[in-house]
Protein backbone atom coordinates (compact mmCIF):
# COMPACT_ATOMS: atom_id res chain seq x y z
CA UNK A 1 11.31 25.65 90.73
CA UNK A 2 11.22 28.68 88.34
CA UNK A 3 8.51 28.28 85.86
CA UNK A 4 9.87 27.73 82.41
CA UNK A 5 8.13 29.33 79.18
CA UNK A 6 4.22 27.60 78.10
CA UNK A 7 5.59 27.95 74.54
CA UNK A 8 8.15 24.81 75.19
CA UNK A 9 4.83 22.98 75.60
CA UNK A 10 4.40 22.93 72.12
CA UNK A 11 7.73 22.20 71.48
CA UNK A 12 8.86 18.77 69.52
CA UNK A 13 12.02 16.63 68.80
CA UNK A 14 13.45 14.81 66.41
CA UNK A 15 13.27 11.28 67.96
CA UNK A 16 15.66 9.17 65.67
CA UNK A 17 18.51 11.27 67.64
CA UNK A 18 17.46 9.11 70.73
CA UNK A 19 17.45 6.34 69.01
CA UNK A 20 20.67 7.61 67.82
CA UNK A 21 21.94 7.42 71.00
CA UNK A 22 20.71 4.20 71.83
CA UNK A 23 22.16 2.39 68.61
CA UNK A 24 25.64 4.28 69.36
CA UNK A 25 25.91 2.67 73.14
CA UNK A 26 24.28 -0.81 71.87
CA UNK A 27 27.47 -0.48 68.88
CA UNK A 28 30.17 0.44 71.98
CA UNK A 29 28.96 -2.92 73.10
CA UNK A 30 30.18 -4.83 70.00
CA UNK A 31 27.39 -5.46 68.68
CA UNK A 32 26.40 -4.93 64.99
CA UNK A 33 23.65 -1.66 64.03
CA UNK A 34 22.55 -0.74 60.58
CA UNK A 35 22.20 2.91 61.08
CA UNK A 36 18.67 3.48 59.05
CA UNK A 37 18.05 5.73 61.88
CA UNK A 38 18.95 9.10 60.64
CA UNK A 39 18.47 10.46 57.23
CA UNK A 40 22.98 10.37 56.86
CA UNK A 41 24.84 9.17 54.43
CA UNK A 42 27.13 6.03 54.30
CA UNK A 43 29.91 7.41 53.28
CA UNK A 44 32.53 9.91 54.78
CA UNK A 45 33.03 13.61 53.22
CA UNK A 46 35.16 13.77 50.59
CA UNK A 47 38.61 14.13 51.23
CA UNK A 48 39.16 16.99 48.30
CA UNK A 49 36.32 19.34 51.38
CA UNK A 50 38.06 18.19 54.51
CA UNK A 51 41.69 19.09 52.74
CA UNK A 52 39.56 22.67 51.71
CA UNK A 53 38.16 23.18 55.67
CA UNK A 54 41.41 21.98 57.13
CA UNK A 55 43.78 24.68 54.87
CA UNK A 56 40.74 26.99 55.31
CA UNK A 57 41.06 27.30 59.46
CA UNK A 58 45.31 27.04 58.88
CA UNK A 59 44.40 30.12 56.63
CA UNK A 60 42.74 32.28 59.69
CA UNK A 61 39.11 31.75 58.22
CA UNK A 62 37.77 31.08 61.97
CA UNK A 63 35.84 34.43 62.63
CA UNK A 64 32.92 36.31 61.87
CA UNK A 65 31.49 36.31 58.10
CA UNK A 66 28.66 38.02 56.37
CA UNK A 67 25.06 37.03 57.87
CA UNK A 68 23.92 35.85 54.80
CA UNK A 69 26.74 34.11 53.58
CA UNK A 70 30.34 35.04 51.86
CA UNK A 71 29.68 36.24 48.35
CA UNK A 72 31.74 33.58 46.75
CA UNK A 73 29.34 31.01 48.12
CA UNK A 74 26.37 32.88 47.40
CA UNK A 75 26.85 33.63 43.88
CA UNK A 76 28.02 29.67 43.14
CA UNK A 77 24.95 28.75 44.88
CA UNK A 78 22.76 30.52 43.16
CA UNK A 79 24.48 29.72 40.02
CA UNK A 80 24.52 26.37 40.62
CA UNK A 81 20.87 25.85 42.49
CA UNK A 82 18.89 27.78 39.59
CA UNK A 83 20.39 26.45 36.10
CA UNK A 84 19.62 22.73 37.68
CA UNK A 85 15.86 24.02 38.19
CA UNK A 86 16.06 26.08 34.97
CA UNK A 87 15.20 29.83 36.96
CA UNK A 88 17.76 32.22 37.31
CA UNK A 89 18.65 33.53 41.00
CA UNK A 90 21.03 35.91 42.06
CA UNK A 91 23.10 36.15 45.22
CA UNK A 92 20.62 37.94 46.74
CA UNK A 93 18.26 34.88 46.57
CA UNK A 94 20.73 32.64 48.45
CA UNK A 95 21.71 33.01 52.51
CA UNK A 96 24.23 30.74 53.66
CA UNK A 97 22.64 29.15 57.00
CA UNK A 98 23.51 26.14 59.62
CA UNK A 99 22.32 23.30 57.57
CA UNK A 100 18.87 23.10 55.99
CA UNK A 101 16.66 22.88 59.53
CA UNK A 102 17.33 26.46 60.29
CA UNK A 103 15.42 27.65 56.80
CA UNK A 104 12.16 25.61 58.39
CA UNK A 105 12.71 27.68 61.35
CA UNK A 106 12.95 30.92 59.99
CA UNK A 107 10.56 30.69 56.58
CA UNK A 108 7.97 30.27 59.41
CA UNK A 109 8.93 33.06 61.36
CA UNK A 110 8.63 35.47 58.44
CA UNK A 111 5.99 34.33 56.88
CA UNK A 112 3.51 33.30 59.92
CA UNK A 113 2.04 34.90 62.56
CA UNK A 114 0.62 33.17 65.51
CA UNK A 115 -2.64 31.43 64.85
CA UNK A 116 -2.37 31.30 61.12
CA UNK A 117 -2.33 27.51 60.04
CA UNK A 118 0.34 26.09 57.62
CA UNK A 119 -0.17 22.89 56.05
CA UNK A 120 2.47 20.08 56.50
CA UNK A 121 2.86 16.76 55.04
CA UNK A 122 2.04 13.74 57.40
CA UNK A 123 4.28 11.52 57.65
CA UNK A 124 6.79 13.79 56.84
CA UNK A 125 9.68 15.38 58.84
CA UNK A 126 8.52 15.81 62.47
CA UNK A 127 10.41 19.43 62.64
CA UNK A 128 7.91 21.09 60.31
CA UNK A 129 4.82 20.29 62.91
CA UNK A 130 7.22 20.97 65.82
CA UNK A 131 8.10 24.59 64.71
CA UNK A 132 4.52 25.37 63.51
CA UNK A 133 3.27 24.57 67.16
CA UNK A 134 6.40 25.97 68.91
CA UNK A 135 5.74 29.62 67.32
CA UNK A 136 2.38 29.83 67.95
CA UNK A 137 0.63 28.31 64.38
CA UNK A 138 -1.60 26.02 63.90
CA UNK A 139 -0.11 22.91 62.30
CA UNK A 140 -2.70 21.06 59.64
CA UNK A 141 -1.36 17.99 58.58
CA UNK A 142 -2.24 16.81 55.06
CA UNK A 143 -2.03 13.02 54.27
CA UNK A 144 -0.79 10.64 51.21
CA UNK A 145 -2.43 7.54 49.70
CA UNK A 146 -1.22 4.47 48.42
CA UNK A 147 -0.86 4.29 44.29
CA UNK A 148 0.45 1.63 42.33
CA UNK A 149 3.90 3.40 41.82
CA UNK A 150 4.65 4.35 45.30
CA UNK A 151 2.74 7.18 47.00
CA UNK A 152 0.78 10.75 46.31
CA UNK A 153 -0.51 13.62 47.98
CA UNK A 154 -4.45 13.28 48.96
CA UNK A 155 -4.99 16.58 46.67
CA UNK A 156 -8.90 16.77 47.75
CA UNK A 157 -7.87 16.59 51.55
CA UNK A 158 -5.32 19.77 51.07
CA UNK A 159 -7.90 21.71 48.87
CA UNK A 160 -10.49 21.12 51.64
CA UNK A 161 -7.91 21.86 54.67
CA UNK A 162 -7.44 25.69 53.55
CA UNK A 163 -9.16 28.23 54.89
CA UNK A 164 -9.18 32.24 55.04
CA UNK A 165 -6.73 31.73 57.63
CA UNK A 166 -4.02 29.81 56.30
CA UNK A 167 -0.60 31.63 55.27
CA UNK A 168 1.31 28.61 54.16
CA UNK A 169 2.18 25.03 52.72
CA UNK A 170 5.34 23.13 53.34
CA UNK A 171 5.77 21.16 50.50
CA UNK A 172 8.34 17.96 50.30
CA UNK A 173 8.74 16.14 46.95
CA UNK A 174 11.30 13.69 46.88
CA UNK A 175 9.30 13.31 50.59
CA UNK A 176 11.05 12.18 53.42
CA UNK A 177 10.74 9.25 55.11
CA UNK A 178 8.24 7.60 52.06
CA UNK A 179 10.69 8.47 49.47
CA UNK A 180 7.50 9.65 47.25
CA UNK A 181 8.01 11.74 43.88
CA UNK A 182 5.67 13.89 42.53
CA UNK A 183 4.41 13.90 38.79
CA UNK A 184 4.46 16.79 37.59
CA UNK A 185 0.58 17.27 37.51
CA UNK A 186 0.67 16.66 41.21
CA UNK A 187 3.38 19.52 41.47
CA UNK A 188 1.22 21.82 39.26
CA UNK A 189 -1.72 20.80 41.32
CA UNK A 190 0.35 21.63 44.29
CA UNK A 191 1.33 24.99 42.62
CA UNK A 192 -1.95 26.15 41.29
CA UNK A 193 -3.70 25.96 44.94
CA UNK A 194 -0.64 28.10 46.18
CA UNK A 195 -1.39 30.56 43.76
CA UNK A 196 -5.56 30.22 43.67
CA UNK A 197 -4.91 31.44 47.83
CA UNK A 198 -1.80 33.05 48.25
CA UNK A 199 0.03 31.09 50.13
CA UNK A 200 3.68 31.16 50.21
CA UNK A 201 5.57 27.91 49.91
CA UNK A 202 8.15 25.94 51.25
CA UNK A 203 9.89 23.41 49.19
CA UNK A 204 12.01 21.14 50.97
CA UNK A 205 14.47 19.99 48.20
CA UNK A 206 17.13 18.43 50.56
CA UNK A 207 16.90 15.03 48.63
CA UNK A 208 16.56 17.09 44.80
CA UNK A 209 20.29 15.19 43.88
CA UNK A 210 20.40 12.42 45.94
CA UNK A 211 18.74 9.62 43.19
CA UNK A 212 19.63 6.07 41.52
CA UNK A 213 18.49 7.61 38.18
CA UNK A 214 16.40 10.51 36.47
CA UNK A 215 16.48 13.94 36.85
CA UNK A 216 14.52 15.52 39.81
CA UNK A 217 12.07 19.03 39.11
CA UNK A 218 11.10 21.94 41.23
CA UNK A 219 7.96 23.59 42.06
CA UNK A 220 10.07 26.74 41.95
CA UNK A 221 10.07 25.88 38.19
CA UNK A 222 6.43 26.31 37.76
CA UNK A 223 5.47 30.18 36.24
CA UNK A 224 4.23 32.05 39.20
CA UNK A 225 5.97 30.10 41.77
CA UNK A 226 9.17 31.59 42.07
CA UNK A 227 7.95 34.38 43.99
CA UNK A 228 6.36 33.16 46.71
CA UNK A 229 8.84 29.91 47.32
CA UNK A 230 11.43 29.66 49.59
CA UNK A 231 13.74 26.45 48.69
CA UNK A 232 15.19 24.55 51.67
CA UNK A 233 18.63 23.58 50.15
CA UNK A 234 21.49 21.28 52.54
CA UNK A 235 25.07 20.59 51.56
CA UNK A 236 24.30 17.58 54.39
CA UNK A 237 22.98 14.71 51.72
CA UNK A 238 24.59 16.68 48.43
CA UNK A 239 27.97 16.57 49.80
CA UNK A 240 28.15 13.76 52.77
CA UNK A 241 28.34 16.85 55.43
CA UNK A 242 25.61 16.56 57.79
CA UNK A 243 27.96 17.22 60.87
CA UNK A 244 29.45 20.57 59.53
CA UNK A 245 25.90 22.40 59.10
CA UNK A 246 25.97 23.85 56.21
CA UNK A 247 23.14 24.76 53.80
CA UNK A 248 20.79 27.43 52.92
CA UNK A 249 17.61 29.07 51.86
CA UNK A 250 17.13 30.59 48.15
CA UNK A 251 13.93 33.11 48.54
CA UNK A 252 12.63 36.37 47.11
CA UNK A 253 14.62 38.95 47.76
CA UNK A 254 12.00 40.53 50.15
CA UNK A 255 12.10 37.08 52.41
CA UNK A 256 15.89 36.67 51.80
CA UNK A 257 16.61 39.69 53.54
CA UNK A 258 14.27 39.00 56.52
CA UNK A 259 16.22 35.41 56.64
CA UNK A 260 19.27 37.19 56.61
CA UNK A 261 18.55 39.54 59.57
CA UNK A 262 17.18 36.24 61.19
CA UNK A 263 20.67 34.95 60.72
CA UNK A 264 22.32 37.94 62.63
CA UNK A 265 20.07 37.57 65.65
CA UNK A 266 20.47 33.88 66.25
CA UNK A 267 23.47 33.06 65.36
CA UNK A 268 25.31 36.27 63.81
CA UNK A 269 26.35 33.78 60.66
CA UNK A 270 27.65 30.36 59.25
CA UNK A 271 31.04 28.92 60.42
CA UNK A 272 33.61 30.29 58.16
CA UNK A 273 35.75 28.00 57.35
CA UNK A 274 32.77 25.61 56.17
């Protein structure tokens, strides 16, 4: 047998798919399955977007499009994306990529190089430690503890897991699976450590609308932040479209452009007529 790459060693997965799998043949059976097994949403895409793809492809938009996104998209994003975080981006902030995983992906390949060490939150989504590994980092998990609202992140453990070496933090409020919010000294805590060592930051804000009540904040927010964050953004829990991959990163312009030519070389750009 031909020997296959070492790197796929350090390679993970995302294991509620199997389970996916396994609830979808037990359901073909008749039986009954509550589908907490993936991070979807109960409800179908709204029928106003599916009437918009649907005239889109009768339309002809089924080809190639910009790398980074069409404009139109790009300027409403970062329209839309800043005034709810109170910064203001510009199109050139925003590119358009295949859902929100890809931005994990590629943040780390711009901003790490193999052997640096990026901090991840544990538990927390199991493609951050996967990616870190699977390009040659060092993944550094940093835990939470128990409070008497909910959860928070063990601020002493982070400060003490960063050394001379580390180029990164991947930070998840409104955390996935634990649901846990930060306060906003927590966020400034999380922001002033970014800062005190230069690390850049990624700020998975997937869940940032998806709430019973209250109004969700950004680290991005923060003065200083802005320009050295890379916001993970997905139209999947937003918008009830996590089958027609579709979200994006919004990054200094100096990472934004890296992103972009990421986009080109893996896979040339977003479908169209999403």
């Amino acid at each position: 047998m031909q020997k296959l790459a070492h790197r796929l060693e350090r390679l993970g997965t995302e294991t509620a798919f199997s389970v996916a799998q396994a609830a979808a043949a037990w359901k073909a059976k008749g039986n009954e399955v509550f589908p907490f097994h993936l991070g979807d949403i109960n409800i179908p895409t709204a029928p106003h977007i599916v009437e918009a793809m649907n005239r889109a492809i009768a339309d002809g938009y089924t080809g190639y499009c910009p790398g980074p996104g069409i404009p139109q998209l790009r300027e409403a994003l970062a329209e839309d994306i800043g005034s709810r975080r109170g910064i203001e981006f510009s199109p050139e902030n925003v590119v358009v990529m295949t859902g929100g995983k890809p931005v994990i992906t590629k943040f780390l390949q711009a901003v790490m190089n193999p052997g640096q060490e990026v901090l991840y939150p544990n538990p927390g989504f199991p493609i951050y430690e996967s990616q870190i590994e699977y390009l040659g980092g060092v993944a550094v998990p940093y835990r939470y503890v128990p409070t008497s609202t909910g959860f928070a992140i063990d601020l002493d453990q982070v400060r003490a897991s960063i050394t001379p070496n580390t180029a990164a933090i991947i930070y998840n409020d409104l955390q996935n699976p634990i649901s846990a919010e930060s306060t906003a000294a927590e966020r400034e805590a999380i922001a002033q450590i970014a800062i005190e060592h230069d690390l850049w930051v990624l700020s998975d804000e997937a869940y940032f609308e998806t709430r019973y009540e209250g109004v969700s904040s950004s680290i991005t927010s923060i003065p200083g932040m802005a320009e050295r964050t890379v916001i993970l953004y997905t139209f999947s829990k937003k918008f009830a479209m996590t089958g027609s991959r579709l979200g994006c990163a919004v990054a200094p312009v100096e990472i934004a452009k890296v992103l972009s030519t990421l986009n080109t070389n893996d896979e040339s750009c977003t479908t169209h007529y999403v």
